[in-house]
C-alpha atoms as a PDB file:
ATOM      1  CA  UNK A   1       0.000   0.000   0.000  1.00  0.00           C
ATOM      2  CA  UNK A   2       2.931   2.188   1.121  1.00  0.00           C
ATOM      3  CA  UNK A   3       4.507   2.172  -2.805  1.00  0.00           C
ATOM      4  CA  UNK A   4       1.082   2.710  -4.595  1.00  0.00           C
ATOM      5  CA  UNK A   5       0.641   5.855  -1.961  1.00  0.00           C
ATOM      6  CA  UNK A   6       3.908   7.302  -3.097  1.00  0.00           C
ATOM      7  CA  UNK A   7       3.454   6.674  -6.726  1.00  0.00           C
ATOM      8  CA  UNK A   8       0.421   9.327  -6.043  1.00  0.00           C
ATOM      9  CA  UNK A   9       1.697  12.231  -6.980  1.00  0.00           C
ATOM     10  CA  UNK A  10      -1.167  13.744  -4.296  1.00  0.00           C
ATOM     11  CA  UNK A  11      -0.110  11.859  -1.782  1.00  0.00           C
ATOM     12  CA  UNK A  12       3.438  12.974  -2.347  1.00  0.00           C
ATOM     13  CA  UNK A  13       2.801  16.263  -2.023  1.00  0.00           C
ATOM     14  CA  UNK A  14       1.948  15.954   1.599  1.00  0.00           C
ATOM     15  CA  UNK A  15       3.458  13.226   3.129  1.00  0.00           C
ATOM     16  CA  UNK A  16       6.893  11.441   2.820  1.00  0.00           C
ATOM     17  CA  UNK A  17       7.807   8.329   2.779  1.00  0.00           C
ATOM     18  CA  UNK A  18       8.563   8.380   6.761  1.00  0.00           C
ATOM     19  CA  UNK A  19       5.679  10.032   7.404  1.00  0.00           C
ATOM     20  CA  UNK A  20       3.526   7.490   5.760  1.00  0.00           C
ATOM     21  CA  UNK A  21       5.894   4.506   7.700  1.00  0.00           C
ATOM     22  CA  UNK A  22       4.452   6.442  10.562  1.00  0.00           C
ATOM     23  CA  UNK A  23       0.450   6.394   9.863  1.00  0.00           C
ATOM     24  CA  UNK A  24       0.614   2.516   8.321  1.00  0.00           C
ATOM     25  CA  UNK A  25       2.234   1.529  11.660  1.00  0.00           C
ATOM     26  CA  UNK A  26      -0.555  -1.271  13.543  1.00  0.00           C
ATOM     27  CA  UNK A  27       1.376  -0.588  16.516  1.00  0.00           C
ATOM     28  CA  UNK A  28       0.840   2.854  16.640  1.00  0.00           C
ATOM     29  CA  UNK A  29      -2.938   2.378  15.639  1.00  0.00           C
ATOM     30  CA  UNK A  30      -5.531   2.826  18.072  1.00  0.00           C
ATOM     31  CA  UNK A  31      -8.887   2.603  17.264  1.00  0.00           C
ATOM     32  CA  UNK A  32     -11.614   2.878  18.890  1.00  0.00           C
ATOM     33  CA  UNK A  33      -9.842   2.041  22.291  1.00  0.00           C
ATOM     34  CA  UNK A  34     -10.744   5.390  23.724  1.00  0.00           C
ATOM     35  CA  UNK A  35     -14.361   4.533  23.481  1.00  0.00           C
ATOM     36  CA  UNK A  36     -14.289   1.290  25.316  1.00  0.00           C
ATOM     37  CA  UNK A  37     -12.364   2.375  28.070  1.00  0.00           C
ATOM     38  CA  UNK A  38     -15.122   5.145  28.505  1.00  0.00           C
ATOM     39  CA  UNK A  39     -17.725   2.849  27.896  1.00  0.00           C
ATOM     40  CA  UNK A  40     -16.318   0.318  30.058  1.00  0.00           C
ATOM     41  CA  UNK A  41     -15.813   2.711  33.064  1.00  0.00           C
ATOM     42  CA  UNK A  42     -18.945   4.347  32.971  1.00  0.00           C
ATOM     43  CA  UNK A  43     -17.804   7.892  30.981  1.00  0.00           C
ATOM     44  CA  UNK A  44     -19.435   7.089  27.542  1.00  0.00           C
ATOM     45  CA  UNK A  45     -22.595   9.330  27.003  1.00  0.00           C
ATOM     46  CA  UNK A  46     -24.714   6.212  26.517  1.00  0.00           C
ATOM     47  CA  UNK A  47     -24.225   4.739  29.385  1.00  0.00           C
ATOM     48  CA  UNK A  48     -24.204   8.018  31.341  1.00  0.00           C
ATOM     49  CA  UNK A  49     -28.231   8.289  30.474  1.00  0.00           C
ATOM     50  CA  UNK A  50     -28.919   4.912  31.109  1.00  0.00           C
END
């Protein structure tokens, strides 16, 4: 995915090749892990009004 991204010139335009190493990184990926600690502790708005 990273070489067909930098064959776009668009792409190229704003991000490099380490920047793009950067946002393809599953380690640095975080989903939606924010919402299920707030859901699981009580903070989500859903659960809030229930």
């Amino acid at each position: 995915m990273k070489e067909a991204l930098l064959a776009d010139p668009k792409v190229q335009t704003h991000l490099t090749a380490e920047r793009l190493d950067a946002l393809l990184n599953p380690a640095a990926y975080t989903g939606l892990a924010g919402f299920f600690v707030d859901r699981v502790t009580g903070k989500h708005p859903a659960k809030a009004h229930a």
